[in-house]
PDB file of N, CA and C in Angstrom:
ATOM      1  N   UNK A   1      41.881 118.084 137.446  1.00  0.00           N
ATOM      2  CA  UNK A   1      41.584 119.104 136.454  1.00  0.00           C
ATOM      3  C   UNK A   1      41.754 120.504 137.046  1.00  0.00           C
ATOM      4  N   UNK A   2      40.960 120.530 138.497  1.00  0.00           N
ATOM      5  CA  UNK A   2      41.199 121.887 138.968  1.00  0.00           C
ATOM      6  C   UNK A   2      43.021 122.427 139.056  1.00  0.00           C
ATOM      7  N   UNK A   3      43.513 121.146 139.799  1.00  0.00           N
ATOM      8  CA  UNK A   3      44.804 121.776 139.637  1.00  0.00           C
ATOM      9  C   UNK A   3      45.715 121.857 138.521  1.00  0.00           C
ATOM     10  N   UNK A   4      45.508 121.256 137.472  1.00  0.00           N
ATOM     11  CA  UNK A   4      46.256 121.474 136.160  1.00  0.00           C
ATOM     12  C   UNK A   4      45.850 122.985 135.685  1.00  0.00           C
ATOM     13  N   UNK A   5      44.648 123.466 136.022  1.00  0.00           N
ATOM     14  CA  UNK A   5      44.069 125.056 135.586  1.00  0.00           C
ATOM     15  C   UNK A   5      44.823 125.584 136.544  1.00  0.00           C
ATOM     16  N   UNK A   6      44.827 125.088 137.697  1.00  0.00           N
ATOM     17  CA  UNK A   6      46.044 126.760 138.863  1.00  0.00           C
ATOM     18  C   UNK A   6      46.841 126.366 138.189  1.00  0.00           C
ATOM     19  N   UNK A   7      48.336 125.708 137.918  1.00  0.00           N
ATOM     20  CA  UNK A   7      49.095 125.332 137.793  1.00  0.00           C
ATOM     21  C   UNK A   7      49.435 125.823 136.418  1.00  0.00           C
ATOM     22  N   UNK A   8      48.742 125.609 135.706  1.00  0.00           N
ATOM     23  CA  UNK A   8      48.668 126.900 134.320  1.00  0.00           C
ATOM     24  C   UNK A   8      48.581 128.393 134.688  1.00  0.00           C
ATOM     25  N   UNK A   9      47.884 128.782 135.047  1.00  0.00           N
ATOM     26  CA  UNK A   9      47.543 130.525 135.972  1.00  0.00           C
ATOM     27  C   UNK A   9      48.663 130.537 136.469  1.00  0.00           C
ATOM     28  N   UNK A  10      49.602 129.714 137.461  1.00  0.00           N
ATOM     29  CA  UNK A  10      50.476 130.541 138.036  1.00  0.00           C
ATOM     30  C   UNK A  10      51.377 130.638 137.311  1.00  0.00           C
ATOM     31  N   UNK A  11      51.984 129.630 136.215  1.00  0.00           N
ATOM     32  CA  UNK A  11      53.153 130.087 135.199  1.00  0.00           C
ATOM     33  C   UNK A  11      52.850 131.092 134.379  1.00  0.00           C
ATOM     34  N   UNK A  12      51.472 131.106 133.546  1.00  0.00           N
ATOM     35  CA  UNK A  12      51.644 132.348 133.019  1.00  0.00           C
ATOM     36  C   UNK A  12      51.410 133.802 133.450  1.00  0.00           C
ATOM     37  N   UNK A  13      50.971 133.637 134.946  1.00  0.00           N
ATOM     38  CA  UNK A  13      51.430 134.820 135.996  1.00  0.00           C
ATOM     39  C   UNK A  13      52.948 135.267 135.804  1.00  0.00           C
ATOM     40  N   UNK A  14      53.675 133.661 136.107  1.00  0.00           N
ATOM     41  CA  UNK A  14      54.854 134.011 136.220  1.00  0.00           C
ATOM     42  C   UNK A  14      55.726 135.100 135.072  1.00  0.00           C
ATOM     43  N   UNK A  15      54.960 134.059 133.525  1.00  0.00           N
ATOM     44  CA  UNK A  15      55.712 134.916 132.812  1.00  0.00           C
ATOM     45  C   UNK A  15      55.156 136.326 132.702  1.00  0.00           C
ATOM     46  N   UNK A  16      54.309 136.490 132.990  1.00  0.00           N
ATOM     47  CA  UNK A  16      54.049 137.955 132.507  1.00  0.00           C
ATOM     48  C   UNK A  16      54.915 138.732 133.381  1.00  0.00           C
ATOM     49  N   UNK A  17      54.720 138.473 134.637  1.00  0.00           N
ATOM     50  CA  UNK A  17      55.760 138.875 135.548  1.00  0.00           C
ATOM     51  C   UNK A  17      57.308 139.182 134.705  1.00  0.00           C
ATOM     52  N   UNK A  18      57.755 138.196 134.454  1.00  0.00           N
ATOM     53  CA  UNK A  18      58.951 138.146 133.917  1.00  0.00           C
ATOM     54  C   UNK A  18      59.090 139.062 132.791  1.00  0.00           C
ATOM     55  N   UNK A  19      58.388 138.983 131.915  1.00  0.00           N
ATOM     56  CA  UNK A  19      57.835 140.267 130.898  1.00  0.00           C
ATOM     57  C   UNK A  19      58.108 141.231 131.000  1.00  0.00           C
ATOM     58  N   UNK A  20      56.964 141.886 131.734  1.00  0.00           N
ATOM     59  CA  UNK A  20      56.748 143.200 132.008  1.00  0.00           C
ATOM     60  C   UNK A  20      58.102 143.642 133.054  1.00  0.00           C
ATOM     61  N   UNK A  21      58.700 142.924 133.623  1.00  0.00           N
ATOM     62  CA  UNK A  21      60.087 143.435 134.229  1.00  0.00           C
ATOM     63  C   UNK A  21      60.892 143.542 133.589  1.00  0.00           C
ATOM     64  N   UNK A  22      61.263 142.801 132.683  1.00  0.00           N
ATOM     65  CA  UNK A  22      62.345 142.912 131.729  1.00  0.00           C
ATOM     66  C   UNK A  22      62.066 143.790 130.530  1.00  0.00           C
ATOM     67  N   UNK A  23      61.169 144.021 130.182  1.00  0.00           N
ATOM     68  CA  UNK A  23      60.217 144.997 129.192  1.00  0.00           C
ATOM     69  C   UNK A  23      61.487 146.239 129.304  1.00  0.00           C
ATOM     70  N   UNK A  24      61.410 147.151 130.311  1.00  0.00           N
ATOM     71  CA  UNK A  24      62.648 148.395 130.271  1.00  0.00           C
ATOM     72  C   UNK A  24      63.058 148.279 131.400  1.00  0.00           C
ATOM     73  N   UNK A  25      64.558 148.332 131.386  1.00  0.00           N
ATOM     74  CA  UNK A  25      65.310 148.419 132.659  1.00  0.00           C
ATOM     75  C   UNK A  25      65.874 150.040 132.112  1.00  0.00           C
ATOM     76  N   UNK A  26      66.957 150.499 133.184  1.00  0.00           N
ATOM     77  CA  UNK A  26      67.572 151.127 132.597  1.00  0.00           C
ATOM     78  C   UNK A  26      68.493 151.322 134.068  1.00  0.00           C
ATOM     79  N   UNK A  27      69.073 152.048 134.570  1.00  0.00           N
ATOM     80  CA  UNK A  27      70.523 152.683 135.483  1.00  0.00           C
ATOM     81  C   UNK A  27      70.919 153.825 135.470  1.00  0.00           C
ATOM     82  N   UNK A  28      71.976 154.222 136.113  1.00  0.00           N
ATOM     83  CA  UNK A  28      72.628 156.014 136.431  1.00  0.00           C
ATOM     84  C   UNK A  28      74.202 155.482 136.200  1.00  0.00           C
ATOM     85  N   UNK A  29      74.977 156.441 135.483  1.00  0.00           N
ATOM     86  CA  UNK A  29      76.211 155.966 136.012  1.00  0.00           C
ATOM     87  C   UNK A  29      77.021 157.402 135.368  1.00  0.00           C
ATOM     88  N   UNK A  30      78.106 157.296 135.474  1.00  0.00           N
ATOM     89  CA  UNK A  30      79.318 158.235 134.867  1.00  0.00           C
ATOM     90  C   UNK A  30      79.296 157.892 133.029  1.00  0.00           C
ATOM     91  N   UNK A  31      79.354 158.481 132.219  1.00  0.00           N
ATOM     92  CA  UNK A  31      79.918 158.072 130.873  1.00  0.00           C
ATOM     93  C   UNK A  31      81.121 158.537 131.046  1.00  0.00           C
ATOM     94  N   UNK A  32      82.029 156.936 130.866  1.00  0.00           N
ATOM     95  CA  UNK A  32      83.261 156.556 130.831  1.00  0.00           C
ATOM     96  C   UNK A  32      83.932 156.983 129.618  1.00  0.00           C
ATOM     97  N   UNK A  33      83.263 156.598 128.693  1.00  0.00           N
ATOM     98  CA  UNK A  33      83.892 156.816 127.278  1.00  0.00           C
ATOM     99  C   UNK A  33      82.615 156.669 126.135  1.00  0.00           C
ATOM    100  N   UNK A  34      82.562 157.370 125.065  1.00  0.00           N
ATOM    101  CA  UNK A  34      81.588 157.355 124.079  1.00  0.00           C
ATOM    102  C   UNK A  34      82.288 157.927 122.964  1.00  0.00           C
ATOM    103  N   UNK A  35      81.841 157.592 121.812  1.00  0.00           N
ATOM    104  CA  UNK A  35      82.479 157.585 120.558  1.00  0.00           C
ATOM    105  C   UNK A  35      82.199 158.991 119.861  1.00  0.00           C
ATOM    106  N   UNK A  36      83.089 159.585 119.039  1.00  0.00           N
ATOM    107  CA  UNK A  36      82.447 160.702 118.570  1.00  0.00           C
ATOM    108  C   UNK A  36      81.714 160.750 117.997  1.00  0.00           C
ATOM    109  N   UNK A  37      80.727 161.390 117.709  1.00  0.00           N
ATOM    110  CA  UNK A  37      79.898 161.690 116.769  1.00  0.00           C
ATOM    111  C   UNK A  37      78.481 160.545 117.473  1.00  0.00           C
ATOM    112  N   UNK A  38      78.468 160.290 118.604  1.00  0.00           N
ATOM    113  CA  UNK A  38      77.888 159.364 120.012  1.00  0.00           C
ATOM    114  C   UNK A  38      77.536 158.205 118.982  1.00  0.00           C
ATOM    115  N   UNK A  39      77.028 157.990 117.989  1.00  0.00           N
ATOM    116  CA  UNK A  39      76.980 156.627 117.357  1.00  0.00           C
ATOM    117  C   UNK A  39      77.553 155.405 117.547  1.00  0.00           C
ATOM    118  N   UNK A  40      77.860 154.456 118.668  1.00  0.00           N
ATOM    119  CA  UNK A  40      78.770 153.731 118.874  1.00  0.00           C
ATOM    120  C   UNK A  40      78.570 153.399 120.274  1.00  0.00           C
ATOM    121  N   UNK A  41      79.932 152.614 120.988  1.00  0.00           N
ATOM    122  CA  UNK A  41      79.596 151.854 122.043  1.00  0.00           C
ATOM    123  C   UNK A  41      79.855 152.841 123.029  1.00  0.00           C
ATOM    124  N   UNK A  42      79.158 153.057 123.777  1.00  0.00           N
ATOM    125  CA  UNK A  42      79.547 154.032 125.240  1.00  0.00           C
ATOM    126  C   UNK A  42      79.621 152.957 126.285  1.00  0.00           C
ATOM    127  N   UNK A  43      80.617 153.486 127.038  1.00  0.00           N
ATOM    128  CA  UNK A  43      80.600 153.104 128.811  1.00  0.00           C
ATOM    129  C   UNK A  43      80.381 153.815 129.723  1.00  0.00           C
ATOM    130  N   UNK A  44      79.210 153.511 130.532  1.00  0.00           N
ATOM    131  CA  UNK A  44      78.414 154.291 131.294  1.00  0.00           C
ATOM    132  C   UNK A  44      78.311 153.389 132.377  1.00  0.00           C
ATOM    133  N   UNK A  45      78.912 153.829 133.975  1.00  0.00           N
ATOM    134  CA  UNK A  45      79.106 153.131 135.220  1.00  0.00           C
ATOM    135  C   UNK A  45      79.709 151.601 134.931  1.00  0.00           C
ATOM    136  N   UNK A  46      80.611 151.814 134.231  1.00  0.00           N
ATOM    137  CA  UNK A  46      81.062 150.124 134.417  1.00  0.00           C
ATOM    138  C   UNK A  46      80.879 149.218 132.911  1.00  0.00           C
ATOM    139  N   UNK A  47      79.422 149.512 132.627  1.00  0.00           N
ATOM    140  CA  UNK A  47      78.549 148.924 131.511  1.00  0.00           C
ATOM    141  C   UNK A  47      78.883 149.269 129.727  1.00  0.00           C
ATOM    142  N   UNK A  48      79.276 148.336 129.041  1.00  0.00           N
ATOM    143  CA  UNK A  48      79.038 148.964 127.539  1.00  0.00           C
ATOM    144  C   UNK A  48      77.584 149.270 126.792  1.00  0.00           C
ATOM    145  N   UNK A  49      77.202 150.273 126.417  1.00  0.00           N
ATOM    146  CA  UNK A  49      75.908 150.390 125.918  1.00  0.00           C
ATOM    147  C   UNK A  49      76.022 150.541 124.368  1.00  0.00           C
ATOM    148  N   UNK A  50      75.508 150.491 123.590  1.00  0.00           N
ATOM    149  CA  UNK A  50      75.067 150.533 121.972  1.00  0.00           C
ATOM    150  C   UNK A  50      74.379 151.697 121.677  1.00  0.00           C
ATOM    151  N   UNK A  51      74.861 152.783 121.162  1.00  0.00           N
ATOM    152  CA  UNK A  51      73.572 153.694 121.020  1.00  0.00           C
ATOM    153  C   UNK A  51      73.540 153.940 119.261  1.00  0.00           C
ATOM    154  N   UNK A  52      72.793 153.566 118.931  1.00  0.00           N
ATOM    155  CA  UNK A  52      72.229 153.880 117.566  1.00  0.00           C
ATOM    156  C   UNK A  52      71.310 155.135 117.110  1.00  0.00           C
ATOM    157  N   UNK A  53      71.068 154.890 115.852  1.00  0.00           N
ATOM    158  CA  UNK A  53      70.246 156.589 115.196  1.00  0.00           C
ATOM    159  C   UNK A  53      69.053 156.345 116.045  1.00  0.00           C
ATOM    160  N   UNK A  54      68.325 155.162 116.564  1.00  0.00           N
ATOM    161  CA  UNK A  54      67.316 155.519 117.174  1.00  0.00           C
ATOM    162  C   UNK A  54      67.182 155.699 118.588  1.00  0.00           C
ATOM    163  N   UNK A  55      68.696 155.788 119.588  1.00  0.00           N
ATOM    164  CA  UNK A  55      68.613 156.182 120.793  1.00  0.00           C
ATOM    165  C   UNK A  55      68.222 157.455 121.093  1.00  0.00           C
ATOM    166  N   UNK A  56      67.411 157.961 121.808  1.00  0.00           N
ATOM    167  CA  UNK A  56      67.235 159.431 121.844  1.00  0.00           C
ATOM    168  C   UNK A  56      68.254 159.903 122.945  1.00  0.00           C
ATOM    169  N   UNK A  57      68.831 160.831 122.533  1.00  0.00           N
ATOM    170  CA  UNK A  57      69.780 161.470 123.315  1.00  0.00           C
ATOM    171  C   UNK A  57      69.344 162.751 124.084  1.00  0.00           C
ATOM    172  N   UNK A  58      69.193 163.732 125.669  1.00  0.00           N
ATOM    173  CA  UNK A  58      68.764 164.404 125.643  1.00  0.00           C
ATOM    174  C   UNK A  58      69.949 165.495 126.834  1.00  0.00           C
ATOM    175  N   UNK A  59      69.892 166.435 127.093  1.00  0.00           N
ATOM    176  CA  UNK A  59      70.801 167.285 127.295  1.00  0.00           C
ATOM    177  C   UNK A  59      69.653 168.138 128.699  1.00  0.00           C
ATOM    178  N   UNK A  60      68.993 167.566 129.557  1.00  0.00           N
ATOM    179  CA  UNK A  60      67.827 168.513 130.213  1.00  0.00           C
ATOM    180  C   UNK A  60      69.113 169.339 131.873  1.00  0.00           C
ATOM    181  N   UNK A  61      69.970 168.353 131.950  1.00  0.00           N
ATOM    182  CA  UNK A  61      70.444 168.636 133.289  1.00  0.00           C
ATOM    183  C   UNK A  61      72.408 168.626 132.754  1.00  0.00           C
ATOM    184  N   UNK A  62      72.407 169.408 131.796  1.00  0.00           N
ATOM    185  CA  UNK A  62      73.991 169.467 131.425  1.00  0.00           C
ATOM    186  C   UNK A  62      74.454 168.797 129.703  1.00  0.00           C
ATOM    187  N   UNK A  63      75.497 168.672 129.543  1.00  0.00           N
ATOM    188  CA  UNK A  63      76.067 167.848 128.214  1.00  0.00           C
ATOM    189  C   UNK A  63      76.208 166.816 128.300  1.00  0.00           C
ATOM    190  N   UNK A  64      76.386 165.488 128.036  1.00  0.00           N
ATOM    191  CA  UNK A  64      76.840 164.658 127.450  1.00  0.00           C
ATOM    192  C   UNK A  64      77.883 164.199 127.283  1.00  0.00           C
ATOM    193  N   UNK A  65      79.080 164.579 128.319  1.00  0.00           N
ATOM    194  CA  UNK A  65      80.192 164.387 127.746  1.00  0.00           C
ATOM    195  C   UNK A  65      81.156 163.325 129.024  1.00  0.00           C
ATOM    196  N   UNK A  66      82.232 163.045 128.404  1.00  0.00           N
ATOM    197  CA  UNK A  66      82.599 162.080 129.273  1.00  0.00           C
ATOM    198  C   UNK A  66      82.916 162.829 130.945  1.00  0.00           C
ATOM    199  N   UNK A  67      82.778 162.100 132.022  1.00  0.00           N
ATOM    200  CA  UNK A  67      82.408 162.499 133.480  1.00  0.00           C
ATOM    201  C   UNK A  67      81.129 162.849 133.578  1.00  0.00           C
ATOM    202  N   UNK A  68      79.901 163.113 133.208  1.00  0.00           N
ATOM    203  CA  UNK A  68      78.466 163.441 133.319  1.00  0.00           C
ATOM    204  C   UNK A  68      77.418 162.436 133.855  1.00  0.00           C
ATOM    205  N   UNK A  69      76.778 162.465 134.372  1.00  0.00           N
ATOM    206  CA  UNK A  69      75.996 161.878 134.946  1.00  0.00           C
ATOM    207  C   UNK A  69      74.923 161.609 134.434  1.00  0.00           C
ATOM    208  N   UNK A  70      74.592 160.116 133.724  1.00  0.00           N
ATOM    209  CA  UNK A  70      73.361 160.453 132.916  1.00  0.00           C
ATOM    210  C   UNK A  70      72.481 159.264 133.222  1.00  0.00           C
ATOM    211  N   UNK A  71      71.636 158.676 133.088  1.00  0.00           N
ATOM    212  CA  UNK A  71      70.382 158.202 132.788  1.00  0.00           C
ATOM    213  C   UNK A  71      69.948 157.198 131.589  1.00  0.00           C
ATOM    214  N   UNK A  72      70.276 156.053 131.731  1.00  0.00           N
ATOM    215  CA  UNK A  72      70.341 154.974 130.448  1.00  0.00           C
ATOM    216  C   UNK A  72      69.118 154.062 130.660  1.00  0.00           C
ATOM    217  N   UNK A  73      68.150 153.903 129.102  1.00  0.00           N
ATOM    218  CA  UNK A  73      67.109 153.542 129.509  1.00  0.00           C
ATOM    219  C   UNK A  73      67.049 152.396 128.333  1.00  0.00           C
ATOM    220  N   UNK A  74      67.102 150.997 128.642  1.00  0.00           N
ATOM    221  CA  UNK A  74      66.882 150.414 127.427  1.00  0.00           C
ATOM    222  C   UNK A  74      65.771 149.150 127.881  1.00  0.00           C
ATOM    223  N   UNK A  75      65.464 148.604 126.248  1.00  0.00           N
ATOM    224  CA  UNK A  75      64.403 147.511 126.315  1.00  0.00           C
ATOM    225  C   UNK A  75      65.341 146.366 125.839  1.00  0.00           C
ATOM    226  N   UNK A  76      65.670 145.224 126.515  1.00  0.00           N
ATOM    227  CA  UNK A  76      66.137 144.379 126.139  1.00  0.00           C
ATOM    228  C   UNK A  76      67.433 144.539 125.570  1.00  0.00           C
ATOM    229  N   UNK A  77      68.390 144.447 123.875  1.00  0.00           N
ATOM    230  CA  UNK A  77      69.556 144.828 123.767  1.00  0.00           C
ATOM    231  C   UNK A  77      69.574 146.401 123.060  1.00  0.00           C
ATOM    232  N   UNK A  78      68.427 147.127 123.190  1.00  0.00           N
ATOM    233  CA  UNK A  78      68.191 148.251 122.533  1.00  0.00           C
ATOM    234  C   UNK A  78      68.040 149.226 123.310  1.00  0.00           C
ATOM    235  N   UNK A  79      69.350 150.660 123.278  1.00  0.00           N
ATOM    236  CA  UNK A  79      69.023 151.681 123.982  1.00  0.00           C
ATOM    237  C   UNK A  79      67.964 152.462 123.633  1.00  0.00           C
ATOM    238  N   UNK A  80      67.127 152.790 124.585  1.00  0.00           N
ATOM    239  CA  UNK A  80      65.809 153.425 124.043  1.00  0.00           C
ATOM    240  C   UNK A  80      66.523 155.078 124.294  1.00  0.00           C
ATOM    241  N   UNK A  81      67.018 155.118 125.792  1.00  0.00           N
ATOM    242  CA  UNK A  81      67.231 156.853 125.884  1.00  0.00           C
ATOM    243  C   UNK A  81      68.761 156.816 126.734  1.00  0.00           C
ATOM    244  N   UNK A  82      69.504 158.092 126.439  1.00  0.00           N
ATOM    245  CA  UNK A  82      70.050 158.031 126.888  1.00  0.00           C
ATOM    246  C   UNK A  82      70.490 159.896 127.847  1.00  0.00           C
ATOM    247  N   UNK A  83      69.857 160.277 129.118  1.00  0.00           N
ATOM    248  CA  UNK A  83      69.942 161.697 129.098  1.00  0.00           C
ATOM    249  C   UNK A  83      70.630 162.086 130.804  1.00  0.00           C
ATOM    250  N   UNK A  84      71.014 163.072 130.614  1.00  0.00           N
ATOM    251  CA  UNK A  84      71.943 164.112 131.527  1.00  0.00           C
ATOM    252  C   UNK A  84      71.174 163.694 132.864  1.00  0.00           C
ATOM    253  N   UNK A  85      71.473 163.915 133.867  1.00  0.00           N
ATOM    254  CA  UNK A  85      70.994 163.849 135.323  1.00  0.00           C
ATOM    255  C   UNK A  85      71.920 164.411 136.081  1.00  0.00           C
ATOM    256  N   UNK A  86      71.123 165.165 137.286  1.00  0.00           N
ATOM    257  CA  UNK A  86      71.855 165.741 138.485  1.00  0.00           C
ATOM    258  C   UNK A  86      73.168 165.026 138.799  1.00  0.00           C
ATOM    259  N   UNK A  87      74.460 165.662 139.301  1.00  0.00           N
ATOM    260  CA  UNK A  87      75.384 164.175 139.699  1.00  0.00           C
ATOM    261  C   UNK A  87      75.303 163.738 140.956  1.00  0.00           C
ATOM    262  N   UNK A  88      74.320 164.208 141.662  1.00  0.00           N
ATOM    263  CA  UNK A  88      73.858 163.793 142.856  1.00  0.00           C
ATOM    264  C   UNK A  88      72.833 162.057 142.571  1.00  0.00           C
ATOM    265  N   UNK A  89      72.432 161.780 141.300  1.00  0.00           N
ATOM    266  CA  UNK A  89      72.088 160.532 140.812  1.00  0.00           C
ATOM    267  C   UNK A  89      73.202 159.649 140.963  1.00  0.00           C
ATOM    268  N   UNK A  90      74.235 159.802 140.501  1.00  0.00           N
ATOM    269  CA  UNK A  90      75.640 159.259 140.322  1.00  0.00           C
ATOM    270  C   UNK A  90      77.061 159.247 141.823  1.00  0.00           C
ATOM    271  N   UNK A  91      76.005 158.613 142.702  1.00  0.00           N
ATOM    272  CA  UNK A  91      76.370 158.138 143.572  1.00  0.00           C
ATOM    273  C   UNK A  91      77.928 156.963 143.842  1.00  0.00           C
TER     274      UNK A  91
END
């Protein structure tokens, strides 16, 4: 009995673990290409991203435009943010 109770505790350790990591990732890269009017698929370091009306877009360290160095922040298949960074990020 005792060990069927650890043995429960540590998987759902595990998943929470798993959870809360995967919860928001996000990366740095170059935007390769992005669509006009940014609604649409961008490539940023390699990666295709999705940005929709509810990605927030932000401009704190330059524009937005293709060669820029920016900051991609999403939850699962949903870009949450997408904003400018030093190009010293963009290694």
């Amino acid at each position: 009995m005792k060990n069927d109770i650890t043995f429960r505790a540590v998987i759902i350790g595990f998943i929470c673990i798993i959870t809360l990591s995967s919860a928001h990732a996000g990366f740095y890269g170059h935007i390769e290409s992005m669509p006009e009017g940014n609604i649409g698929t961008w490539v940023v370091g390699g990666q295709k991203v999705e940005v929709t009306n509810d990605t927030e877009l932000t401009r704190d360290h330059g524009q937005l435009n293709v060669g820029a160095c920016v900051g991609v922040e999403y939850e699962k298949d949903f870009v949450k943010k997408i904003q400018s960074e030093p190009q010293n990020r963009c290694k």
